[in-house]
Protein backbone atom coordinates (compact mmCIF):
# COMPACT_ATOMS: atom_id res chain seq x y z
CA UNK A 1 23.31 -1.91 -9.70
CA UNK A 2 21.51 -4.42 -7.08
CA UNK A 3 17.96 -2.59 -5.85
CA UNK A 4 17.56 -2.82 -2.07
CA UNK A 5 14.14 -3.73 -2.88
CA UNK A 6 12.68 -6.67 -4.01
CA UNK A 7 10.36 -7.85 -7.10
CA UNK A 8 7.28 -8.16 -4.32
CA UNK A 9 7.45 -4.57 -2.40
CA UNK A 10 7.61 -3.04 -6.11
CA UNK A 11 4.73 -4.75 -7.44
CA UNK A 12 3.37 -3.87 -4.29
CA UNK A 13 4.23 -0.30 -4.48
CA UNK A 14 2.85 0.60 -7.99
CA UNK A 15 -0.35 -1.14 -7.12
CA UNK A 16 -1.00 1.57 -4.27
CA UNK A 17 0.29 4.06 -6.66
CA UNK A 18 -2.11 3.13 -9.65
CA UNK A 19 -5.39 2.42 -6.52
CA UNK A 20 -4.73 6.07 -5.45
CA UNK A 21 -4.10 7.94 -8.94
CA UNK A 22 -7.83 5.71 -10.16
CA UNK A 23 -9.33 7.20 -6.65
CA UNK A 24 -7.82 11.16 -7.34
CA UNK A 25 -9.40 10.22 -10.57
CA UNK A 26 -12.55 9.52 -10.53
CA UNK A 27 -13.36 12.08 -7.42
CA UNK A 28 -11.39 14.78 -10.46
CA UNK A 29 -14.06 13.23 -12.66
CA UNK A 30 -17.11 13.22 -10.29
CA UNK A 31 -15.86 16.86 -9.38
CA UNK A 32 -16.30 17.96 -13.04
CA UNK A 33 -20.38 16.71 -13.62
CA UNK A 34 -21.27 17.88 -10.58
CA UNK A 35 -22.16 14.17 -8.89
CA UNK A 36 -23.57 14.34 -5.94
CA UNK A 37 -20.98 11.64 -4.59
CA UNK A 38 -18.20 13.58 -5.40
CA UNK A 39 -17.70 14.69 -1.97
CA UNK A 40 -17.44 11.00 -0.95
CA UNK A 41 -14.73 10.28 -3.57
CA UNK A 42 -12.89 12.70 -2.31
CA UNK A 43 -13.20 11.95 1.42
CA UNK A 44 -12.17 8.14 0.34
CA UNK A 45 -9.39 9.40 -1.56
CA UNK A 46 -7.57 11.16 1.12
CA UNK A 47 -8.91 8.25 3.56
CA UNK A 48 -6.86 5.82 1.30
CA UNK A 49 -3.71 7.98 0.97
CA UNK A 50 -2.98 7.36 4.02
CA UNK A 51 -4.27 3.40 4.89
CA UNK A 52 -3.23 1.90 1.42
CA UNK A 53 0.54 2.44 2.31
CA UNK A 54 -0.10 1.20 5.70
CA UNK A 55 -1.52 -1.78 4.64
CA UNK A 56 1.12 -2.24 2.07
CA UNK A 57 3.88 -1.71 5.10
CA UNK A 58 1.82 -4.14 7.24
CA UNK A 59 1.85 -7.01 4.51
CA UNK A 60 5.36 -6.48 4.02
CA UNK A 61 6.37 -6.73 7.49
CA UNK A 62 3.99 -9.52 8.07
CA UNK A 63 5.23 -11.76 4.78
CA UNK A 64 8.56 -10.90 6.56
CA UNK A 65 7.62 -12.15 9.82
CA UNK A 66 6.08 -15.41 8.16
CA UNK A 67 9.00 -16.52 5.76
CA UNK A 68 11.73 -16.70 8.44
CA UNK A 69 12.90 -19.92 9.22
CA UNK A 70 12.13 -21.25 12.84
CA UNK A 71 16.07 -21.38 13.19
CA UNK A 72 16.47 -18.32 12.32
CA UNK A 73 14.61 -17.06 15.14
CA UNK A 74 16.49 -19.15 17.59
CA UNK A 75 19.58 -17.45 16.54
CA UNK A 76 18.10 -14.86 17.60
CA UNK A 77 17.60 -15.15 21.26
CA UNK A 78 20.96 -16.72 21.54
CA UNK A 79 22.53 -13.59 21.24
């Protein structure tokens, strides 16, 4: 069976899944000893949970953009 995704948005993918699980991480860790910067992992955590998959969508979209063909674009506005 033929993914509708390709090798890149994967790779992509389980990066910004492994970046977020190290950043739940290490504010779970900083939690547990009491840091004093605990607070700010946490804040950058949920910060990150949200702008790591837009950036990932915005690369995507922009790699997209960029590998097109010029002709494919004037097929475009032909239509």
């Amino acid at each position: 069976m033929k993914s509708k995704y390709t090798k890149k948005q994967r790779v992509l993918a389980i990066l910004g899944i492994i970046l977020l699980v190290g950043l739940y991480l290490a504010a779970l860790i900083a939690s547990f000893f009491n840091s004093p910067t605990s607070q700010g992992f946490l804040c950058s955590a949920l910060f990150c949970t949200f702008f790591i998959p837009i950036v990932i969508y915005l690369l995507q979209f922009f790699a997209k953009k960029n590998s097109s063909s010029p002709d494919d674009d004037d097929k475009s506005f032909r239509k």
